[in-house]
C-alpha atoms as a PDB file:
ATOM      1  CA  UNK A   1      52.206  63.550  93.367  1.00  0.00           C
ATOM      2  CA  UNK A   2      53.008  63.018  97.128  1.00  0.00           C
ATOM      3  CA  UNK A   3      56.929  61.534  96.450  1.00  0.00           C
ATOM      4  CA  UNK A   4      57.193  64.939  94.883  1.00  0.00           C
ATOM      5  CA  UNK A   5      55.421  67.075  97.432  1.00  0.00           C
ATOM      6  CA  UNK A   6      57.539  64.861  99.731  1.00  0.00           C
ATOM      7  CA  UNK A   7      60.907  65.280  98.059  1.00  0.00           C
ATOM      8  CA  UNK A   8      59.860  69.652  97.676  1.00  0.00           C
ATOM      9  CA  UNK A   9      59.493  69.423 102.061  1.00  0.00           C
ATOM     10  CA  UNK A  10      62.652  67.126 102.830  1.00  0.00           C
ATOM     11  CA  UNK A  11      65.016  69.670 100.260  1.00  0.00           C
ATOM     12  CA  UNK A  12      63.016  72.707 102.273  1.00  0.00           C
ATOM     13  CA  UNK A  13      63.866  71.208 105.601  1.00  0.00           C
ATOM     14  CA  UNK A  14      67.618  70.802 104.283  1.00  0.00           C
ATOM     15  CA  UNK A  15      67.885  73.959 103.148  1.00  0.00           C
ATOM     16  CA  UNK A  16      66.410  75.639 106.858  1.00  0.00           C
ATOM     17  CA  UNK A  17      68.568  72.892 108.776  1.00  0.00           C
ATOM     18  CA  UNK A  18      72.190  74.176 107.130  1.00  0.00           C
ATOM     19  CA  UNK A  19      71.660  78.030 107.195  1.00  0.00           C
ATOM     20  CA  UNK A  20      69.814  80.273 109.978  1.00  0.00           C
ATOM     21  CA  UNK A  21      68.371  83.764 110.132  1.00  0.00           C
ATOM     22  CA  UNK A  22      68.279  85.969 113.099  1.00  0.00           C
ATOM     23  CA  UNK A  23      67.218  88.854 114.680  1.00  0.00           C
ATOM     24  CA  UNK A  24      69.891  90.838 116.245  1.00  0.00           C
ATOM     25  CA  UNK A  25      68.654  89.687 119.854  1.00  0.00           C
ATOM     26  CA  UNK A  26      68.298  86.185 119.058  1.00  0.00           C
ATOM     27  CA  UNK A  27      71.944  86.079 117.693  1.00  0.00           C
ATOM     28  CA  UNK A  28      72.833  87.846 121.275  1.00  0.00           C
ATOM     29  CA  UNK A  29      71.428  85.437 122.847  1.00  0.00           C
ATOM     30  CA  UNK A  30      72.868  82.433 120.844  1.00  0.00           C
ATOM     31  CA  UNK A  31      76.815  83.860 121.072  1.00  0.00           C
ATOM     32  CA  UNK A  32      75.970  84.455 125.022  1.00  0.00           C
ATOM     33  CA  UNK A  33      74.439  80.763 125.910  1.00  0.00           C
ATOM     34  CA  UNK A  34      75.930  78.769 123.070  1.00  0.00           C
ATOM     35  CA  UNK A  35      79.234  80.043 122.071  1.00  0.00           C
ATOM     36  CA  UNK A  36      80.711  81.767 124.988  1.00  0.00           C
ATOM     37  CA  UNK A  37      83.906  80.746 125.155  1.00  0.00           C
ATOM     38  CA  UNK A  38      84.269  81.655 121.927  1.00  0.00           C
ATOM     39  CA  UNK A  39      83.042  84.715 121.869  1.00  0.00           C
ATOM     40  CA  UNK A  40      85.665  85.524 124.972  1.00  0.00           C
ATOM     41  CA  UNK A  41      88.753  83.832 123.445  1.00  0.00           C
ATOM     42  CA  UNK A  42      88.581  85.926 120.056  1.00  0.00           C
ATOM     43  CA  UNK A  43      86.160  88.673 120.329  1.00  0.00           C
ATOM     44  CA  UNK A  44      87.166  89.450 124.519  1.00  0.00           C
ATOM     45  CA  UNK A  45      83.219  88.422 124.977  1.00  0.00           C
ATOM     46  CA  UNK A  46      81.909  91.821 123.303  1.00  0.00           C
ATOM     47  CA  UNK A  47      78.541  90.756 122.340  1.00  0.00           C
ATOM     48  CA  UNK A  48      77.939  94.318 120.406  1.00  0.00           C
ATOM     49  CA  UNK A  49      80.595  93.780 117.880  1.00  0.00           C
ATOM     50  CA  UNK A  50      79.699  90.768 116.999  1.00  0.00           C
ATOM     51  CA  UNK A  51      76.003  91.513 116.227  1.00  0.00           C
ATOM     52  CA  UNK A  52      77.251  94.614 114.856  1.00  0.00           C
ATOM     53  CA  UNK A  53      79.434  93.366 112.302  1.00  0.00           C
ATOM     54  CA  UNK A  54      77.248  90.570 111.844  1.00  0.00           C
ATOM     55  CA  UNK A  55      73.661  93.303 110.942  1.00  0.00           C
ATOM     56  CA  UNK A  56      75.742  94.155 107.850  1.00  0.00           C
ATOM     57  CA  UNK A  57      75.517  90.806 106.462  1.00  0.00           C
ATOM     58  CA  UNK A  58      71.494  90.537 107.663  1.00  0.00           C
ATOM     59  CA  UNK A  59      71.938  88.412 110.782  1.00  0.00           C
ATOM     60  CA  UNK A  60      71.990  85.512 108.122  1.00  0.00           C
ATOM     61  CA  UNK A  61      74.460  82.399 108.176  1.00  0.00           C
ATOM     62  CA  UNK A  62      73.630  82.519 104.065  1.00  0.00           C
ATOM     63  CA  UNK A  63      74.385  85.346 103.157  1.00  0.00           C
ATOM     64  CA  UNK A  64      76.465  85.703 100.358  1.00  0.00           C
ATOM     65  CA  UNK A  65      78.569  88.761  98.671  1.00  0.00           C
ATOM     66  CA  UNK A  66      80.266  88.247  95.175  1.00  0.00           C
ATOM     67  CA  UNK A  67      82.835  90.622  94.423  1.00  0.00           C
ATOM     68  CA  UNK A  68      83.796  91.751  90.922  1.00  0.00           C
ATOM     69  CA  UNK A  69      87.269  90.171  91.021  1.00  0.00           C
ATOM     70  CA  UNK A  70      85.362  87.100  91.524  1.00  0.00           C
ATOM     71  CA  UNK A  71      85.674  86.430  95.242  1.00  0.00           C
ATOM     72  CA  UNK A  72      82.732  85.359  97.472  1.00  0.00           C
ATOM     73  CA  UNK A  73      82.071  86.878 101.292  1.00  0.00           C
ATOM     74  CA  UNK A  74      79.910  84.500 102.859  1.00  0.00           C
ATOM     75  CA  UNK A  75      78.110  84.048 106.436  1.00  0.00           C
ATOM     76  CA  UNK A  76      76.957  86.488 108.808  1.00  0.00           C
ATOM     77  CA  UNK A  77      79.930  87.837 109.286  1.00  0.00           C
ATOM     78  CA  UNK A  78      81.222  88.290 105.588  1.00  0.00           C
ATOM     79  CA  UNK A  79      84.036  85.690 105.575  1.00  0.00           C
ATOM     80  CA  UNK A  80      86.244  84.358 102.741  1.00  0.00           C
ATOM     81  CA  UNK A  81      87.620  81.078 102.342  1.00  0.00           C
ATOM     82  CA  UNK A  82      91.622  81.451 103.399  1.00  0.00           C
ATOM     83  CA  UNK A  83      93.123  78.096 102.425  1.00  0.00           C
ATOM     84  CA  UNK A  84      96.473  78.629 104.729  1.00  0.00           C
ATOM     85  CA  UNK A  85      94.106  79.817 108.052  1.00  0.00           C
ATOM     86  CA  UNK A  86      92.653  76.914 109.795  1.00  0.00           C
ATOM     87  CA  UNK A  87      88.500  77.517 109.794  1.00  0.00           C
ATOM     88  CA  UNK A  88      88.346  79.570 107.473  1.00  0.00           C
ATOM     89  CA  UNK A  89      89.438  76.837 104.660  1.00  0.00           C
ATOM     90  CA  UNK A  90      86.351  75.897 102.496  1.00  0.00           C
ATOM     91  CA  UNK A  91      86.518  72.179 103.234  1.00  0.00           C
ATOM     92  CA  UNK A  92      86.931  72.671 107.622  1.00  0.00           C
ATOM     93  CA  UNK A  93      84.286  71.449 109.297  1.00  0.00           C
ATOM     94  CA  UNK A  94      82.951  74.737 110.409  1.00  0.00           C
ATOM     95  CA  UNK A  95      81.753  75.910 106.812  1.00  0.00           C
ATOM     96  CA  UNK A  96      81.231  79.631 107.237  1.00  0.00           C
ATOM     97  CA  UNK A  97      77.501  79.122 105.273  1.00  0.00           C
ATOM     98  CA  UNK A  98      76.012  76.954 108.086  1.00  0.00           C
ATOM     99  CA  UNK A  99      74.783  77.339 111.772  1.00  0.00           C
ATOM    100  CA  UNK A 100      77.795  76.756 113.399  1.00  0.00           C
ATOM    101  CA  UNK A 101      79.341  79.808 114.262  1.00  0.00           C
ATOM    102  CA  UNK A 102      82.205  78.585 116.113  1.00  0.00           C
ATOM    103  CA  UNK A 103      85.331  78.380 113.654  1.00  0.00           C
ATOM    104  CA  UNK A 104      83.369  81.693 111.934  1.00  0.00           C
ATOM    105  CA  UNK A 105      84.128  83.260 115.307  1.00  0.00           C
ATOM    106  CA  UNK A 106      88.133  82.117 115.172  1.00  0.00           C
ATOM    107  CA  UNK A 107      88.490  83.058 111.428  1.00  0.00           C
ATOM    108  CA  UNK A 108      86.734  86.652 112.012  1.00  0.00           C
ATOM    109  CA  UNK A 109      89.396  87.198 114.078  1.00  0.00           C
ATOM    110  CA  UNK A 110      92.293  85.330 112.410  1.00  0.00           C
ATOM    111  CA  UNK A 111      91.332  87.438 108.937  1.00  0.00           C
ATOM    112  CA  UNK A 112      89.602  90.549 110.009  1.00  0.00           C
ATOM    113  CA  UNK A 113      90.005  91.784 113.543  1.00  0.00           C
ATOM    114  CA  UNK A 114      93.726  91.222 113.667  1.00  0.00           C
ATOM    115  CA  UNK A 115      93.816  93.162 110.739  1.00  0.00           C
ATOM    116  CA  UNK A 116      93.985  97.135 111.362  1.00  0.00           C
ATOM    117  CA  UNK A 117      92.492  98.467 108.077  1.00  0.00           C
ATOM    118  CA  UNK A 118      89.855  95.878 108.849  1.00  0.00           C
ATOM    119  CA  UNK A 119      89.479  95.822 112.247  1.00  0.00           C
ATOM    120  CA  UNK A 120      88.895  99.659 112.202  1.00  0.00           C
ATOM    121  CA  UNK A 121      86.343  99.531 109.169  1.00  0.00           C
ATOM    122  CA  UNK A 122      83.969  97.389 111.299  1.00  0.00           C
ATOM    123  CA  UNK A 123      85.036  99.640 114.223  1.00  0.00           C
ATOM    124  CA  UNK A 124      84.059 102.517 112.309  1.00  0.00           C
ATOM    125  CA  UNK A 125      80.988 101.476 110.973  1.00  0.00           C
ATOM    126  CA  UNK A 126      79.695 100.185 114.523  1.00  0.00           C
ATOM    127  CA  UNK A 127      80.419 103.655 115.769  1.00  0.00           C
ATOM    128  CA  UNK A 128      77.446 105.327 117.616  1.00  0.00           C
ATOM    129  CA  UNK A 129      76.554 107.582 114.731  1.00  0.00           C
ATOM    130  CA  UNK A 130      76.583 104.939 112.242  1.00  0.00           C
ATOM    131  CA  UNK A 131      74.703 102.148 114.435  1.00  0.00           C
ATOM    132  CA  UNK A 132      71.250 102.228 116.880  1.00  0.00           C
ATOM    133  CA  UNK A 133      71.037 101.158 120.456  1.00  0.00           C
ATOM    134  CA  UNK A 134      68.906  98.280 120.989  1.00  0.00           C
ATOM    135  CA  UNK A 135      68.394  96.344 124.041  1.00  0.00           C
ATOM    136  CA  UNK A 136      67.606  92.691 124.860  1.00  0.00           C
ATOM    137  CA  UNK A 137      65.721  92.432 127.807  1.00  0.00           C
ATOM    138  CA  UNK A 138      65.982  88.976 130.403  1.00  0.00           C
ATOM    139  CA  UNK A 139      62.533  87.926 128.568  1.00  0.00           C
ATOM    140  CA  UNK A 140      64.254  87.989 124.990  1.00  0.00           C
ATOM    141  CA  UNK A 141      67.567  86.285 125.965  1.00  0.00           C
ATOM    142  CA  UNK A 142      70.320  86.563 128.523  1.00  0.00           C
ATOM    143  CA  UNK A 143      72.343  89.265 127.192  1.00  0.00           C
ATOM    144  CA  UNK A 144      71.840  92.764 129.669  1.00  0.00           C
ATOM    145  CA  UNK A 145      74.028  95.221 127.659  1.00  0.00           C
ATOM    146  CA  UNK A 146      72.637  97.012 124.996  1.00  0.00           C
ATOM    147  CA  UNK A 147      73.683  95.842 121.000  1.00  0.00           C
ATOM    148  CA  UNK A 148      74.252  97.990 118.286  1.00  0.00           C
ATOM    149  CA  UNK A 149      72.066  97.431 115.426  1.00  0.00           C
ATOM    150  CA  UNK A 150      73.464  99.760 111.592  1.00  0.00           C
ATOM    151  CA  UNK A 151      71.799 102.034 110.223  1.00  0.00           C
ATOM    152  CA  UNK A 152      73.226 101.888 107.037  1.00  0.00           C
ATOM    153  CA  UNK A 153      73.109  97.732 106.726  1.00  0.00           C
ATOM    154  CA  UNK A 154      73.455  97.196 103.134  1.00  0.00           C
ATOM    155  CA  UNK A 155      76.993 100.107 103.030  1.00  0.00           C
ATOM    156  CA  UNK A 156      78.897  96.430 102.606  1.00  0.00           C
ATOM    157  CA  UNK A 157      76.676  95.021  99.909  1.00  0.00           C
ATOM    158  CA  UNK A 158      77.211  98.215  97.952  1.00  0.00           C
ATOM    159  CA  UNK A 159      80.517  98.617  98.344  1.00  0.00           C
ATOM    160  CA  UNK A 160      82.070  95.245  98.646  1.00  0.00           C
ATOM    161  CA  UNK A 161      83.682  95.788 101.976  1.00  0.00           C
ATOM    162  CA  UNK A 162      86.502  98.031 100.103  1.00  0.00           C
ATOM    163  CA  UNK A 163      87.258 100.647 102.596  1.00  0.00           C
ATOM    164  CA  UNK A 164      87.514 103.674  99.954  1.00  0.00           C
ATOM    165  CA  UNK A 165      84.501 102.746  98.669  1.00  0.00           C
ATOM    166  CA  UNK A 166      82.986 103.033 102.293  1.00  0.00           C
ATOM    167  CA  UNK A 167      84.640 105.940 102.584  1.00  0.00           C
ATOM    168  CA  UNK A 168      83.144 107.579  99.650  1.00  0.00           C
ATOM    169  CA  UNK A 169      79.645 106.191 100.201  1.00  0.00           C
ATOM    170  CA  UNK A 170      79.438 107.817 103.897  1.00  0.00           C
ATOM    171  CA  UNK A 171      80.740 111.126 102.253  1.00  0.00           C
ATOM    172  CA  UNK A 172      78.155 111.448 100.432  1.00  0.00           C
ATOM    173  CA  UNK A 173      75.886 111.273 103.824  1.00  0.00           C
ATOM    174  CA  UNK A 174      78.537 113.944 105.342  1.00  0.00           C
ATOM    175  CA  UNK A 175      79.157 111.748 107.704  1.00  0.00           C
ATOM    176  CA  UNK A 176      83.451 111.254 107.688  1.00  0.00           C
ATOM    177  CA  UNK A 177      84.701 107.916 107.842  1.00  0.00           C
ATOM    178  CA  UNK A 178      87.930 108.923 109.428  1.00  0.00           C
ATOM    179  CA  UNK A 179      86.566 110.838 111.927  1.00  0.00           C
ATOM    180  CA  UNK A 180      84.490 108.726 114.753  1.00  0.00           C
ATOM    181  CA  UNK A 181      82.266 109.993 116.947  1.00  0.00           C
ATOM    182  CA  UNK A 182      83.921 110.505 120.706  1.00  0.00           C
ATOM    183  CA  UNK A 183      81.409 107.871 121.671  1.00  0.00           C
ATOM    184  CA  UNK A 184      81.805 104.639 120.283  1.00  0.00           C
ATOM    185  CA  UNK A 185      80.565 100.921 120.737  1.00  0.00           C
ATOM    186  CA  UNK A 186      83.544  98.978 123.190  1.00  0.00           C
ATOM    187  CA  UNK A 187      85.381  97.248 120.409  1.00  0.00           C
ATOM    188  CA  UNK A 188      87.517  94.844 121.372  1.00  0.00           C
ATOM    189  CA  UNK A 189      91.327  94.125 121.094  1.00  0.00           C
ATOM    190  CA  UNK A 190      92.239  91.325 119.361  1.00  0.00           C
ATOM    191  CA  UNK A 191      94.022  87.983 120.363  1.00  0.00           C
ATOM    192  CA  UNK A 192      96.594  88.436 117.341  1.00  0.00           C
ATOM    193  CA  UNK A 193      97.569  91.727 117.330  1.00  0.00           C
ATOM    194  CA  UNK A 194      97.166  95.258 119.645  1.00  0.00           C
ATOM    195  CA  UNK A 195      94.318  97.435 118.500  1.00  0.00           C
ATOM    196  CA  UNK A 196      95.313 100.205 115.989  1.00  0.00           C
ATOM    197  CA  UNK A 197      93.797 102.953 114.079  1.00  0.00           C
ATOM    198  CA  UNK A 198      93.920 103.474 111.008  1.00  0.00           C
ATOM    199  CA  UNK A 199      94.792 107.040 109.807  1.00  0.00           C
ATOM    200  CA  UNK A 200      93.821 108.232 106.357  1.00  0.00           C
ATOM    201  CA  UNK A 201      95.644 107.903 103.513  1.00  0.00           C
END
């Protein structure tokens, strides 16, 4: 009866309260207003990337990948739990399934941008060919430069992130994964290490 009605709406409110969905201009605006510093210290405040890298996981703090050898991406931006990198262990206080974006932020670029193979997957695949130009305007939120939204969102569901395997599946669209476009999104160095590219194998 109602206790049960009542128990179904407090688990649904639980549920909405832990995890959030955006749209690519909402999450602008959240990393510009909310999570600035942030965004500065690890991703050198470009806005693009992150909404970029963040489209291929559907703008959703929820999200969740399982990977045949049994590991789990999770969050909007496709994290794993690294017990020896602080916030991006399972038990931190910045869980990379809820709202709070701010230890997702660090470990993004503790465990991917610092990274070159990974670093210049996400680089690639938020290259101008690969991605659309969409603009927030000062009624949607506060960010003025245009984000880049993919085209081809779900290439890291169906491929699990492994680069060959991206590789492959944008071959198959002619489109060559180790050839970028001469115009590209502004990708940011990272705090950890310079900016490489990676060069085929």
């Amino acid at each position: 009866g109602a206790v049960g009605a009542l128990l179904v709406l407090f688990a649904t409110v639980v549920v909405s309260c832990s995890g959030k969905g955006y749209t690519p201009c909402e999450l602008a605006k959240e990393l510009t207003n909310k999570y600035k510093s942030d965004l500065m210290t690890y991703l050198e405040g470009n806005v693009s990337l992150a909404v970029c890298i963040a489209g291929y996981h559907d703008y959703d703090t929820t999200h969740r990948l399982q990977h045949p050898d049994g590991s789990v991406s999770l969050g909007i931006f496709g994290l794993k739990y690294i017990s020896t990198v602080l916030n991006c262990r399972q038990h931190d206080n910045t869980d990379h399934t809820n709202d709070n974006l701010q230890g997702d932020l660090e470990c993004l670029n503790k465990t991917v941008l610092s990274r070159p193979n990974k670093a210049y997957m996400y680089e690639r695949l938020c290259a101008s060919d690969l991605t659309r130009k969409c603009s927030c305007g000062e009624t949607d939120c506060s960010v003025t430069d245009s984000i880049w939204v993919p085209l081809y969102k779900d290439i890291i569901d169906l491929t699990y992130g492994e680069e060959d395997a991206v590789a492959k599946y944008l071959s198959e669209r002619n489109i060559d994964y180790y050839k970028p476009p001469p115009t590209t999104t502004q990708t940011p160095h990272t705090t950890q290490t310079p900016h490489t590219t990676q060069t085929p194998h």
